[in-house]
PDBML (XML) file of the C-alpha atoms, coordinates in Angstrom:
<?xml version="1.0" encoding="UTF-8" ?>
<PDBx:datablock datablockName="MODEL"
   xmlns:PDBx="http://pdbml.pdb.org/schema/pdbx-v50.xsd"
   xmlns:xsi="http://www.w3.org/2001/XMLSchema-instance"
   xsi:schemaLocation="http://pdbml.pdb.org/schema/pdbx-v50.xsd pdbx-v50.xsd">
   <PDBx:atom_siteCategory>
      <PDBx:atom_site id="1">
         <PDBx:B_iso_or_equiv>0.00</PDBx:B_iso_or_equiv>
         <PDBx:Cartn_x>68.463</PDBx:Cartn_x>
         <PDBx:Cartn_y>-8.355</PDBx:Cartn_y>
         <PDBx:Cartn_z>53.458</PDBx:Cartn_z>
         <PDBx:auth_asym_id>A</PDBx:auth_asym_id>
         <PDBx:auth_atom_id>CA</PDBx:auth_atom_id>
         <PDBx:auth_comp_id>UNK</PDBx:auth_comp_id>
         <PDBx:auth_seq_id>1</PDBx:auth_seq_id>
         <PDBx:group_PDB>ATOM</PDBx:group_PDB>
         <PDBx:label_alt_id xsi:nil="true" />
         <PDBx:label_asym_id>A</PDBx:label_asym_id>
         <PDBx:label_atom_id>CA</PDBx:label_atom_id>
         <PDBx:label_comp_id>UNK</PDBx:label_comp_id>
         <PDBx:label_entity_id>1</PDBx:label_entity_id>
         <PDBx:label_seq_id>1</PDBx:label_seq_id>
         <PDBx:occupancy>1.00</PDBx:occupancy>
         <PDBx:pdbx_PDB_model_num>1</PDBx:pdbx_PDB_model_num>
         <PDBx:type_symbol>C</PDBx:type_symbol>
      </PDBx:atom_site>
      <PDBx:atom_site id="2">
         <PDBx:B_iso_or_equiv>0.00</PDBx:B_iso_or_equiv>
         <PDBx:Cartn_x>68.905</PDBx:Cartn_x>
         <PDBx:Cartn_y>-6.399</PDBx:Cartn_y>
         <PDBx:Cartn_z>50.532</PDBx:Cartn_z>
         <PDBx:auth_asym_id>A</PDBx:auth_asym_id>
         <PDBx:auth_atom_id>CA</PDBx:auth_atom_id>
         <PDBx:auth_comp_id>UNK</PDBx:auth_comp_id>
         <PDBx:auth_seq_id>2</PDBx:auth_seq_id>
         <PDBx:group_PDB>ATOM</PDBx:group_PDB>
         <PDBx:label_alt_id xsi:nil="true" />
         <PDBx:label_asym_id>A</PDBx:label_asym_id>
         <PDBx:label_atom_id>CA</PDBx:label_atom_id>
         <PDBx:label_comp_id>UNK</PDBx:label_comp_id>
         <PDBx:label_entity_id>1</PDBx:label_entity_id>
         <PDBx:label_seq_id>2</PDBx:label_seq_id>
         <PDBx:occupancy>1.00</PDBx:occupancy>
         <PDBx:pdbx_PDB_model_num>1</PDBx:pdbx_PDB_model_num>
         <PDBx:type_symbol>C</PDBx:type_symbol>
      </PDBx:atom_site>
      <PDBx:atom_site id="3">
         <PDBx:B_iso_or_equiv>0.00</PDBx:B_iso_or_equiv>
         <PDBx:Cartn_x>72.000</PDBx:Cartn_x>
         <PDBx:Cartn_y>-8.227</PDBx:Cartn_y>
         <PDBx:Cartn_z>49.393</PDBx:Cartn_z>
         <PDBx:auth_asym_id>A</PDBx:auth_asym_id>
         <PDBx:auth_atom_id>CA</PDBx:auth_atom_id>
         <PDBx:auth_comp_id>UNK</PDBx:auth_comp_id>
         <PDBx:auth_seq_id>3</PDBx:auth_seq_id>
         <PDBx:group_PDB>ATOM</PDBx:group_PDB>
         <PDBx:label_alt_id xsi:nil="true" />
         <PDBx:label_asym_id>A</PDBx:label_asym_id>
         <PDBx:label_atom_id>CA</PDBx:label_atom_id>
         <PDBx:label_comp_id>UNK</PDBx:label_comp_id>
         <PDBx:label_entity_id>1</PDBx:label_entity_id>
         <PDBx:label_seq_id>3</PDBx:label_seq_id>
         <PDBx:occupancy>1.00</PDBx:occupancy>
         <PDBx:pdbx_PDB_model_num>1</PDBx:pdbx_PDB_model_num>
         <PDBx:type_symbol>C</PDBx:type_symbol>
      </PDBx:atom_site>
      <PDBx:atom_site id="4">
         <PDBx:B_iso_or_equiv>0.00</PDBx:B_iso_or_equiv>
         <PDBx:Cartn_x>70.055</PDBx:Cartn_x>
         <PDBx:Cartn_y>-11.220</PDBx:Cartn_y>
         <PDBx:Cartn_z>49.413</PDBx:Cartn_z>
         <PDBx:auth_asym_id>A</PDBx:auth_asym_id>
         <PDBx:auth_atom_id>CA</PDBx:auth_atom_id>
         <PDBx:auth_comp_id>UNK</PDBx:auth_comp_id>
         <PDBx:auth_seq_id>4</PDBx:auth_seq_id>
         <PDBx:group_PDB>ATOM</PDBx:group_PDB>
         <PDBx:label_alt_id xsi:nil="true" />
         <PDBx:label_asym_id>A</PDBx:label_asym_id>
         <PDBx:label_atom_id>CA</PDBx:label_atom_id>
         <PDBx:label_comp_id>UNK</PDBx:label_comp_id>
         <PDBx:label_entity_id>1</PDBx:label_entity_id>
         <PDBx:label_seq_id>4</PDBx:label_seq_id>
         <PDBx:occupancy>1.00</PDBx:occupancy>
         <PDBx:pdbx_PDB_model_num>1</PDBx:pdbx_PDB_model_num>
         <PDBx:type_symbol>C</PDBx:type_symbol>
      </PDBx:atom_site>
      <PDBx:atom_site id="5">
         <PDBx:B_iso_or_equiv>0.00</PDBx:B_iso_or_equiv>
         <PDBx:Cartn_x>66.884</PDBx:Cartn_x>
         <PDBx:Cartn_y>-9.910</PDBx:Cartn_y>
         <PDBx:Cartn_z>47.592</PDBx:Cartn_z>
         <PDBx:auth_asym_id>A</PDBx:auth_asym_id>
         <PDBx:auth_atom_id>CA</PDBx:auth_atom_id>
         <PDBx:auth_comp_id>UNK</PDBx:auth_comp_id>
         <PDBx:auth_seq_id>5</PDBx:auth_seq_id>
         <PDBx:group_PDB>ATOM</PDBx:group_PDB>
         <PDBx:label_alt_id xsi:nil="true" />
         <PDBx:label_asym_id>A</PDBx:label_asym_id>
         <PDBx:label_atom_id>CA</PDBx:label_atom_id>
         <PDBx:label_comp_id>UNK</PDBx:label_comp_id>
         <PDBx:label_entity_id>1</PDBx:label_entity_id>
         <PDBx:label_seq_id>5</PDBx:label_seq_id>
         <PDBx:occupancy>1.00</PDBx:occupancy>
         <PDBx:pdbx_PDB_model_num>1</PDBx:pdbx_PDB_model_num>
         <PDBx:type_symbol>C</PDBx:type_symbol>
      </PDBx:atom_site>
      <PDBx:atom_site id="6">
         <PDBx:B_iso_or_equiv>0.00</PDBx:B_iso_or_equiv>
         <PDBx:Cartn_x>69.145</PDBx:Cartn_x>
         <PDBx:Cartn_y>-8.892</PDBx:Cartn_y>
         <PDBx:Cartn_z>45.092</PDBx:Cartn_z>
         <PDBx:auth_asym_id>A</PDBx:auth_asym_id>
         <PDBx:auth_atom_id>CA</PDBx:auth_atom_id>
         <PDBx:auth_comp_id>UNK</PDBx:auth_comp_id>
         <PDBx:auth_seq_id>6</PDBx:auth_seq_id>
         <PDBx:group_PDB>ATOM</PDBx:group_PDB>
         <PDBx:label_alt_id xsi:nil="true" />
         <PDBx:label_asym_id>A</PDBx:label_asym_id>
         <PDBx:label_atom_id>CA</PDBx:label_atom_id>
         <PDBx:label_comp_id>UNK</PDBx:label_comp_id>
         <PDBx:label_entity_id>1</PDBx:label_entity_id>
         <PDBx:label_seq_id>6</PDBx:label_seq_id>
         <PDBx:occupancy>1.00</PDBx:occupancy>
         <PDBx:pdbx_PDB_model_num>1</PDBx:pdbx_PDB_model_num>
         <PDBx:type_symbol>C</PDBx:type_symbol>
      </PDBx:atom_site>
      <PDBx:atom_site id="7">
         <PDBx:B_iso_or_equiv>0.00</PDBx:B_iso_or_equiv>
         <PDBx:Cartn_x>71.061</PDBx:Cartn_x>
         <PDBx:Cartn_y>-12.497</PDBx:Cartn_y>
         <PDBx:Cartn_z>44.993</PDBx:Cartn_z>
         <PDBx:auth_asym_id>A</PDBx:auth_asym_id>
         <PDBx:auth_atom_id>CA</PDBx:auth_atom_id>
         <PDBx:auth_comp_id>UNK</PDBx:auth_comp_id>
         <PDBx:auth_seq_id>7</PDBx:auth_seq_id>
         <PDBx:group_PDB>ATOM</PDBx:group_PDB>
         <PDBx:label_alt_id xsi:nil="true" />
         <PDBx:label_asym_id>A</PDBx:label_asym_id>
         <PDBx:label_atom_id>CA</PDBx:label_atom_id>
         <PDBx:label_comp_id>UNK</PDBx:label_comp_id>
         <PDBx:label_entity_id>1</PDBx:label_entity_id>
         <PDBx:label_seq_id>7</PDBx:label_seq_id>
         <PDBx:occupancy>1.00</PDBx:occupancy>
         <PDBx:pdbx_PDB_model_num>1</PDBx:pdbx_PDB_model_num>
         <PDBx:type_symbol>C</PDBx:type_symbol>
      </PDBx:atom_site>
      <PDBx:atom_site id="8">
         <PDBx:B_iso_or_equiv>0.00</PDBx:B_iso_or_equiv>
         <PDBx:Cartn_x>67.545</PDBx:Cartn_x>
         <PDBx:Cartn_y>-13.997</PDBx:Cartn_y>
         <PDBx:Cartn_z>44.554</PDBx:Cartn_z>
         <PDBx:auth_asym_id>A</PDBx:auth_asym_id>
         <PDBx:auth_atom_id>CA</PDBx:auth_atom_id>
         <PDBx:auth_comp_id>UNK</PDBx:auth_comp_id>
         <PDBx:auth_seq_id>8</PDBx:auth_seq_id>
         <PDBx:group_PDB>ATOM</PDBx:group_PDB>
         <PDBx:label_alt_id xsi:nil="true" />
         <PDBx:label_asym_id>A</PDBx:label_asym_id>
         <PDBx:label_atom_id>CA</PDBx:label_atom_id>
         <PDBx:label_comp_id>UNK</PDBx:label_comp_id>
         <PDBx:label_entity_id>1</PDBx:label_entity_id>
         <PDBx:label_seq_id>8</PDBx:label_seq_id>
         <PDBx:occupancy>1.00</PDBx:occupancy>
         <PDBx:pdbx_PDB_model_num>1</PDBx:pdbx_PDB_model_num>
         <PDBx:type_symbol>C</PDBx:type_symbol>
      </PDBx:atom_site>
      <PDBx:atom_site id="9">
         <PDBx:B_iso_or_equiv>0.00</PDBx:B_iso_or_equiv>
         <PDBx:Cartn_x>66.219</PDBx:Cartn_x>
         <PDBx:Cartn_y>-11.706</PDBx:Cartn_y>
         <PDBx:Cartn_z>41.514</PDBx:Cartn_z>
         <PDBx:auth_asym_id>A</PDBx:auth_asym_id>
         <PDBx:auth_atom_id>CA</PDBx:auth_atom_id>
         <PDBx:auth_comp_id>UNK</PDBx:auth_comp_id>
         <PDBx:auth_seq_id>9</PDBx:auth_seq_id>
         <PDBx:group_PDB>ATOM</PDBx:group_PDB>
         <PDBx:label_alt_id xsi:nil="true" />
         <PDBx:label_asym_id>A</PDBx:label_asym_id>
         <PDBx:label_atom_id>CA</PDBx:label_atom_id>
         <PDBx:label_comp_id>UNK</PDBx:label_comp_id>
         <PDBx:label_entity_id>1</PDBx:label_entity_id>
         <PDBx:label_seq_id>9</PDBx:label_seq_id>
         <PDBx:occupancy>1.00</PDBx:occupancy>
         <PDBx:pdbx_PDB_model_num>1</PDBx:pdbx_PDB_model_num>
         <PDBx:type_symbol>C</PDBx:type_symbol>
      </PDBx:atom_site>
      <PDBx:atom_site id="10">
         <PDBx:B_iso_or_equiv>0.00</PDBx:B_iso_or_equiv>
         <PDBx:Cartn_x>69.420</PDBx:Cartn_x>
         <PDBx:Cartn_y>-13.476</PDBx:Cartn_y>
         <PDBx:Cartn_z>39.909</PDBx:Cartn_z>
         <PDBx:auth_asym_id>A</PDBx:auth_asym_id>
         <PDBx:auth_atom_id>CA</PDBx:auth_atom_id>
         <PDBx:auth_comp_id>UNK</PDBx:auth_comp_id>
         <PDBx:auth_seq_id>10</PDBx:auth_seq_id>
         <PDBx:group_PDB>ATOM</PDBx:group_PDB>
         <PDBx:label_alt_id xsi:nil="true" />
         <PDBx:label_asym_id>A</PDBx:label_asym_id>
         <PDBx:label_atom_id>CA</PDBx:label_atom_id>
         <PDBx:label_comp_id>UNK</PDBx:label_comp_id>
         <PDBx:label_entity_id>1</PDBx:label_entity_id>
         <PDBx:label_seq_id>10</PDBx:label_seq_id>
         <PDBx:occupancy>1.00</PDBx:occupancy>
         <PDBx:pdbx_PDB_model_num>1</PDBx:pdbx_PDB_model_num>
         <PDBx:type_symbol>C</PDBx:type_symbol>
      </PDBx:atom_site>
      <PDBx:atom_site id="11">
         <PDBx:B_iso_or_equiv>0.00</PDBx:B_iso_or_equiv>
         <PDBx:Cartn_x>70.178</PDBx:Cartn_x>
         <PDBx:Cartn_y>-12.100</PDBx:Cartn_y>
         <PDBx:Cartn_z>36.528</PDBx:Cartn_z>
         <PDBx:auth_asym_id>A</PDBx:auth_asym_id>
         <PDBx:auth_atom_id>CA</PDBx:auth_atom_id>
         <PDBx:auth_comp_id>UNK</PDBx:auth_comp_id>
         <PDBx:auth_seq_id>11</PDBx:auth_seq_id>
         <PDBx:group_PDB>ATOM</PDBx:group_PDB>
         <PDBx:label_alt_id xsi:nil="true" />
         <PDBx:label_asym_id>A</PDBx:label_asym_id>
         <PDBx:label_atom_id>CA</PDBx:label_atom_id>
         <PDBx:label_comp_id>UNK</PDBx:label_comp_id>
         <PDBx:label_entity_id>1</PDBx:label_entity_id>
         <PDBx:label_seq_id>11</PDBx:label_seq_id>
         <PDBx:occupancy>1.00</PDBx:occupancy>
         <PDBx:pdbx_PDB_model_num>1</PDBx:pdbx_PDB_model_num>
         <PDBx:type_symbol>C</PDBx:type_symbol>
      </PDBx:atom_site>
      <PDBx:atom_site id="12">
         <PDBx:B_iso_or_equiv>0.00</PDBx:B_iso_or_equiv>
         <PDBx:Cartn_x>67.651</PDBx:Cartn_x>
         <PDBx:Cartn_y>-10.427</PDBx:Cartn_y>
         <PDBx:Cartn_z>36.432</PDBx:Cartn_z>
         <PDBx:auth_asym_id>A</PDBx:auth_asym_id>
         <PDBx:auth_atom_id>CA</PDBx:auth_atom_id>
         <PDBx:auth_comp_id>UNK</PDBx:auth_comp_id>
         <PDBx:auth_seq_id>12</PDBx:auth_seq_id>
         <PDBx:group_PDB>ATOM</PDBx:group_PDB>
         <PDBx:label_alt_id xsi:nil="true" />
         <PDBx:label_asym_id>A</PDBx:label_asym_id>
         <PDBx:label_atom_id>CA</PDBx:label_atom_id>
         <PDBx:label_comp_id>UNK</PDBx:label_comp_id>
         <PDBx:label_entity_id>1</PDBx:label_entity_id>
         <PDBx:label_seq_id>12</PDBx:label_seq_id>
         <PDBx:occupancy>1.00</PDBx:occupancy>
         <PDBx:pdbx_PDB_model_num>1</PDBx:pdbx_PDB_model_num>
         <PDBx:type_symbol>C</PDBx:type_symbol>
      </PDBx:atom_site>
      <PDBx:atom_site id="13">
         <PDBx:B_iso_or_equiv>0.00</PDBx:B_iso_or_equiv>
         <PDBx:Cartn_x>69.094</PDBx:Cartn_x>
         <PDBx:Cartn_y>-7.830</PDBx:Cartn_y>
         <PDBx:Cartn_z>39.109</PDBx:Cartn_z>
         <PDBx:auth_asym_id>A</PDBx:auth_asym_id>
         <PDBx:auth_atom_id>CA</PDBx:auth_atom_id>
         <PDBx:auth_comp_id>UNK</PDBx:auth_comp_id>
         <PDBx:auth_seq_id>13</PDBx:auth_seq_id>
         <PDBx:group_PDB>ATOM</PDBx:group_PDB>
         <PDBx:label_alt_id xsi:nil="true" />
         <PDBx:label_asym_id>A</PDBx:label_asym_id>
         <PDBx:label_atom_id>CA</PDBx:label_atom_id>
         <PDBx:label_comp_id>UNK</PDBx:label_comp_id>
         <PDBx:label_entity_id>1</PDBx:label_entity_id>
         <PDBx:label_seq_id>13</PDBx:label_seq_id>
         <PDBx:occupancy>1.00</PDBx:occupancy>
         <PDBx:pdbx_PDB_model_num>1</PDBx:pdbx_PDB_model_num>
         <PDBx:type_symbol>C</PDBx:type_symbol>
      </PDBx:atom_site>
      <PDBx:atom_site id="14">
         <PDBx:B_iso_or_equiv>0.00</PDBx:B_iso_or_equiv>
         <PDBx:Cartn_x>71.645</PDBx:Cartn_x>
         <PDBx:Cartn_y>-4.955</PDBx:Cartn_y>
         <PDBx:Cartn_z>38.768</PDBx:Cartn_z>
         <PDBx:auth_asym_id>A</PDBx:auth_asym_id>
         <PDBx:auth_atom_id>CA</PDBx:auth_atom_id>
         <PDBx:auth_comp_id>UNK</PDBx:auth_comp_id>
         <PDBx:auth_seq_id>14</PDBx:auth_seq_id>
         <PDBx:group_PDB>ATOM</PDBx:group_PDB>
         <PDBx:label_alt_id xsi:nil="true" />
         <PDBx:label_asym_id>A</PDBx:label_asym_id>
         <PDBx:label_atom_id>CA</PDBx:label_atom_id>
         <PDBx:label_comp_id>UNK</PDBx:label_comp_id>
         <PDBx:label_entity_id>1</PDBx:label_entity_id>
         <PDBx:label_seq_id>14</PDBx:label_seq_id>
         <PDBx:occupancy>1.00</PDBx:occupancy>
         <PDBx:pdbx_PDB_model_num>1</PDBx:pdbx_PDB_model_num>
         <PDBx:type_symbol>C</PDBx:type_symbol>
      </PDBx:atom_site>
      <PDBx:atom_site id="15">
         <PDBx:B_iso_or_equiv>0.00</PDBx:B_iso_or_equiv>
         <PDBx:Cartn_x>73.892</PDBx:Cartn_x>
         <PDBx:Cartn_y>-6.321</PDBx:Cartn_y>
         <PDBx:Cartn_z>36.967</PDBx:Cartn_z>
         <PDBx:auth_asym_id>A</PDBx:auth_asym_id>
         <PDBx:auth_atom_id>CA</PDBx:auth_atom_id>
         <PDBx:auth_comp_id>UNK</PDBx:auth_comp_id>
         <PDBx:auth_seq_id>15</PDBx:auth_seq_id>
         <PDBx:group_PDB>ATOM</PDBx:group_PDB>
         <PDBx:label_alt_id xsi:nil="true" />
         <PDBx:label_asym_id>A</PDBx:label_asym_id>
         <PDBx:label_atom_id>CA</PDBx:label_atom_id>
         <PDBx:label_comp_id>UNK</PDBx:label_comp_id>
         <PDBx:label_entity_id>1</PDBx:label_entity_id>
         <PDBx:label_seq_id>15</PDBx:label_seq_id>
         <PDBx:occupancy>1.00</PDBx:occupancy>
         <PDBx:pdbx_PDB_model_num>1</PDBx:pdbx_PDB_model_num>
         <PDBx:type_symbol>C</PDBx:type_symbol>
      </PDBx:atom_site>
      <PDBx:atom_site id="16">
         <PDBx:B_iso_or_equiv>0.00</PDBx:B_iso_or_equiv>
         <PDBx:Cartn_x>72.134</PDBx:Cartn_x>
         <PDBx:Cartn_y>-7.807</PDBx:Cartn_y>
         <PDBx:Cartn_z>34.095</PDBx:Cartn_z>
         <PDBx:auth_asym_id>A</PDBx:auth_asym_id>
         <PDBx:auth_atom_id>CA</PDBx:auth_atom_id>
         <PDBx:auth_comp_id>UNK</PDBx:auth_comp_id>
         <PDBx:auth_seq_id>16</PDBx:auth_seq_id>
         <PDBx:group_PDB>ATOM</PDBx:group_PDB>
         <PDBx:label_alt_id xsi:nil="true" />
         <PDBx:label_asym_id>A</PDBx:label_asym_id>
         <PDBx:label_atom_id>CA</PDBx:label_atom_id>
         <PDBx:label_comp_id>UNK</PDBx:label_comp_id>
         <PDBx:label_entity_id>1</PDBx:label_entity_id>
         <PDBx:label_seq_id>16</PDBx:label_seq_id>
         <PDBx:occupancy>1.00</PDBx:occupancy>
         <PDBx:pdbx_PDB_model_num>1</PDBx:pdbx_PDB_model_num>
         <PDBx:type_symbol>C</PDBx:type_symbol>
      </PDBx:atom_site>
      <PDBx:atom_site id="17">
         <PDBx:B_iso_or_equiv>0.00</PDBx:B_iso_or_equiv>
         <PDBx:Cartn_x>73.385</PDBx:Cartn_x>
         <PDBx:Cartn_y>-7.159</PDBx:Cartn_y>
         <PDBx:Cartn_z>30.283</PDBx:Cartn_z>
         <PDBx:auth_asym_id>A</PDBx:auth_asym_id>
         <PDBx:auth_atom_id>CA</PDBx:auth_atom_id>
         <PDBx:auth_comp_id>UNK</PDBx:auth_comp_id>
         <PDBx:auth_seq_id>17</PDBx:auth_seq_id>
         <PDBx:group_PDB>ATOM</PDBx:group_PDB>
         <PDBx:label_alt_id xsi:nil="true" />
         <PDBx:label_asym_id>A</PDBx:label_asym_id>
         <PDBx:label_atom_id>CA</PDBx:label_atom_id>
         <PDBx:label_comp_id>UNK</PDBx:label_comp_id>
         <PDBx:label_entity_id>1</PDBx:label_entity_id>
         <PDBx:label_seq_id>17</PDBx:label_seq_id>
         <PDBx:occupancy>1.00</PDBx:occupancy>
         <PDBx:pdbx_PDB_model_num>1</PDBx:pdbx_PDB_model_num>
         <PDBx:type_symbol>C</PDBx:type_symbol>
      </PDBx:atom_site>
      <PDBx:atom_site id="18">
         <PDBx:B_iso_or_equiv>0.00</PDBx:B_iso_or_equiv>
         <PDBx:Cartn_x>70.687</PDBx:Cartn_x>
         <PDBx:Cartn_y>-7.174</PDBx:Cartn_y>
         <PDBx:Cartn_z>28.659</PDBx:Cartn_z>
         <PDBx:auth_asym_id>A</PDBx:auth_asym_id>
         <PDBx:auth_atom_id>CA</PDBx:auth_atom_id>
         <PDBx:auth_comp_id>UNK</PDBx:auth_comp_id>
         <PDBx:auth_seq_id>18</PDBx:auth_seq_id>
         <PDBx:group_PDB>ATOM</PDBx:group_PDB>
         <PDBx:label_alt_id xsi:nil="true" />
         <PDBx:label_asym_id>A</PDBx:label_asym_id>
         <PDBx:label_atom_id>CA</PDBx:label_atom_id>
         <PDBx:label_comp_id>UNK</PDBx:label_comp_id>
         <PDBx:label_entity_id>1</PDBx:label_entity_id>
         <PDBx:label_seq_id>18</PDBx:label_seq_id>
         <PDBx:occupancy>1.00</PDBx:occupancy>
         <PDBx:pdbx_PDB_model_num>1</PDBx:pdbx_PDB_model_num>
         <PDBx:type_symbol>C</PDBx:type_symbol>
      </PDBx:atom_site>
      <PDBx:atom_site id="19">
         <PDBx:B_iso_or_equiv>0.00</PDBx:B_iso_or_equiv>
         <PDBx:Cartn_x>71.995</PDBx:Cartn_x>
         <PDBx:Cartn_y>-10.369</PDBx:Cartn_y>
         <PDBx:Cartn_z>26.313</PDBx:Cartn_z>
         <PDBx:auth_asym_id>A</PDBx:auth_asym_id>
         <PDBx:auth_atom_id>CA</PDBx:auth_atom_id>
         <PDBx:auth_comp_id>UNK</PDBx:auth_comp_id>
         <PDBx:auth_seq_id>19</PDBx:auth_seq_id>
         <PDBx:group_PDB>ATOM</PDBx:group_PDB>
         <PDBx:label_alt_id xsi:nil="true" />
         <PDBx:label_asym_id>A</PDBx:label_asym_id>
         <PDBx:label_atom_id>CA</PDBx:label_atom_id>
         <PDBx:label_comp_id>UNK</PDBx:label_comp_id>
         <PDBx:label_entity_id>1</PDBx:label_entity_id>
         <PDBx:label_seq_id>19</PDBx:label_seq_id>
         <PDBx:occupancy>1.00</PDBx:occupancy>
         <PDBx:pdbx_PDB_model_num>1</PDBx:pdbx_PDB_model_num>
         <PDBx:type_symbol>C</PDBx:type_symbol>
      </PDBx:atom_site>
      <PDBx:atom_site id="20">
         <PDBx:B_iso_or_equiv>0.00</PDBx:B_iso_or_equiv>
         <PDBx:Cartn_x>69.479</PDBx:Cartn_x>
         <PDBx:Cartn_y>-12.715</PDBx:Cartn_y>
         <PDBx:Cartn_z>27.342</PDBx:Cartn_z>
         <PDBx:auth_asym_id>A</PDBx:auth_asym_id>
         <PDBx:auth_atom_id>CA</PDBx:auth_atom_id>
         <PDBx:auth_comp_id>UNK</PDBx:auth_comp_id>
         <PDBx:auth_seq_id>20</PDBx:auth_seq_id>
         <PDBx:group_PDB>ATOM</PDBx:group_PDB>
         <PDBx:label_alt_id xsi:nil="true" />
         <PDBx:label_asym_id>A</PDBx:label_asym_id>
         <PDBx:label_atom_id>CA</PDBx:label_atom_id>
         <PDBx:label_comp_id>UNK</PDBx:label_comp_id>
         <PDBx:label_entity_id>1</PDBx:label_entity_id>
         <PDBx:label_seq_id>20</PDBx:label_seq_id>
         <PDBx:occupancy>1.00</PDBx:occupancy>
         <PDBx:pdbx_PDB_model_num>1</PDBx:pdbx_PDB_model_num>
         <PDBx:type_symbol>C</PDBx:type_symbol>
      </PDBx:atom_site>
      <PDBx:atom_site id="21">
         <PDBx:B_iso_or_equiv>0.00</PDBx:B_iso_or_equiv>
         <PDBx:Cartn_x>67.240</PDBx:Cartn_x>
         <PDBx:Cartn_y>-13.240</PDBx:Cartn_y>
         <PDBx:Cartn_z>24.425</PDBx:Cartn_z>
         <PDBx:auth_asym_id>A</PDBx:auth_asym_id>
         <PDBx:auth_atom_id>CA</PDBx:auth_atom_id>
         <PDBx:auth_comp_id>UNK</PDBx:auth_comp_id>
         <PDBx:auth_seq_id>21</PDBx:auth_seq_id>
         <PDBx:group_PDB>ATOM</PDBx:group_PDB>
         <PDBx:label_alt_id xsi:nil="true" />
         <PDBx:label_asym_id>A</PDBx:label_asym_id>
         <PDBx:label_atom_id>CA</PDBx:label_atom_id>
         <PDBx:label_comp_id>UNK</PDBx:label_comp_id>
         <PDBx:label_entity_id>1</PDBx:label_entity_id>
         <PDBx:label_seq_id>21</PDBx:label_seq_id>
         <PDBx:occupancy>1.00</PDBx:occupancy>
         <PDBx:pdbx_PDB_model_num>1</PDBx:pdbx_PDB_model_num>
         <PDBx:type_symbol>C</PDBx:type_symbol>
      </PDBx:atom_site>
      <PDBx:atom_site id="22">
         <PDBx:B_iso_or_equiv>0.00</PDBx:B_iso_or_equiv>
         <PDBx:Cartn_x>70.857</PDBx:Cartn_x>
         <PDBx:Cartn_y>-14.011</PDBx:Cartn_y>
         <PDBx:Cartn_z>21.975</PDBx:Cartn_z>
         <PDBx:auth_asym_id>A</PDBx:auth_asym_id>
         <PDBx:auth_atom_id>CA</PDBx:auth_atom_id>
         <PDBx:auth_comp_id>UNK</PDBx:auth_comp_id>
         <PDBx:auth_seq_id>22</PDBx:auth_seq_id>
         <PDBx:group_PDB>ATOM</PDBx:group_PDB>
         <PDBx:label_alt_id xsi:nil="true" />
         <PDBx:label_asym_id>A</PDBx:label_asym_id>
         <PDBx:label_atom_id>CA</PDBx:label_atom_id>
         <PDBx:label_comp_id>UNK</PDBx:label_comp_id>
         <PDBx:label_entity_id>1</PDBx:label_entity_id>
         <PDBx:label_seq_id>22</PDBx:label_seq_id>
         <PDBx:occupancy>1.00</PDBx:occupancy>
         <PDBx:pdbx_PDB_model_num>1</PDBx:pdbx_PDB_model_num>
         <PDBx:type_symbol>C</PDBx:type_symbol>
      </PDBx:atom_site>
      <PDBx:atom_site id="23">
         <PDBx:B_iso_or_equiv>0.00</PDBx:B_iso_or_equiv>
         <PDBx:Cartn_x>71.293</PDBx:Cartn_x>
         <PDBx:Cartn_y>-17.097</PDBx:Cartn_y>
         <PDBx:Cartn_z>24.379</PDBx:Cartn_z>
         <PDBx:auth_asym_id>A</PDBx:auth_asym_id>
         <PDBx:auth_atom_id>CA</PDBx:auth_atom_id>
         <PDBx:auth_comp_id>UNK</PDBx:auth_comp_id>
         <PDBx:auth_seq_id>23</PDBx:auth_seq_id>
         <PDBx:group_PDB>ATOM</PDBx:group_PDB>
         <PDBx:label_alt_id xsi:nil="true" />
         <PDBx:label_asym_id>A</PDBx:label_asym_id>
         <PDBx:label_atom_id>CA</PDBx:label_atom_id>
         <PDBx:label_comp_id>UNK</PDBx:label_comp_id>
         <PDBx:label_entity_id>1</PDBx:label_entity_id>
         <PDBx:label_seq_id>23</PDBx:label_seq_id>
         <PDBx:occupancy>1.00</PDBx:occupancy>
         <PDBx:pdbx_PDB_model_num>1</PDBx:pdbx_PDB_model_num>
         <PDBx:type_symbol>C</PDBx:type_symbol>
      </PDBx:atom_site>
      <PDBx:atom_site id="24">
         <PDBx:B_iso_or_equiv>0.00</PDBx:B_iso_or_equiv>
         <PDBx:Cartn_x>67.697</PDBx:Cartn_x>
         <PDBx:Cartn_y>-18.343</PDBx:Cartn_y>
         <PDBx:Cartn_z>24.028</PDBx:Cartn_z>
         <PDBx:auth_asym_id>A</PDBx:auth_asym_id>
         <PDBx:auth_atom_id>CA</PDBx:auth_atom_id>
         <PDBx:auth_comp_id>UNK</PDBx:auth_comp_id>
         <PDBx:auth_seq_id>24</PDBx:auth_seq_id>
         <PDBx:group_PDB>ATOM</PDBx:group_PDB>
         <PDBx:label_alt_id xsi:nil="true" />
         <PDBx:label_asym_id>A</PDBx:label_asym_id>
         <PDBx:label_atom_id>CA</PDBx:label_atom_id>
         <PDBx:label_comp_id>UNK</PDBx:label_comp_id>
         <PDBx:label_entity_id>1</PDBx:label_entity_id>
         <PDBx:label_seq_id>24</PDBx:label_seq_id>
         <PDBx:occupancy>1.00</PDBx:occupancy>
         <PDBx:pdbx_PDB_model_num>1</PDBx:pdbx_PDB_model_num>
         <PDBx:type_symbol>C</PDBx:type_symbol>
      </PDBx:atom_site>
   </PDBx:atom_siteCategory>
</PDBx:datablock>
């Protein structure tokens, strides 16, 4: 369950780098 809630946040989750805004 928590493997999935995380897989559903998507990049948003753990492992996100922060380089969102340079690609919008």
């Amino acid at each position: 369950g928590a493997t999935l809630s995380e897989l559903k946040s998507g990049a948003g989750g753990v492992f996100a780098d922060g380089n969102e805004d340079e690609a919008d």
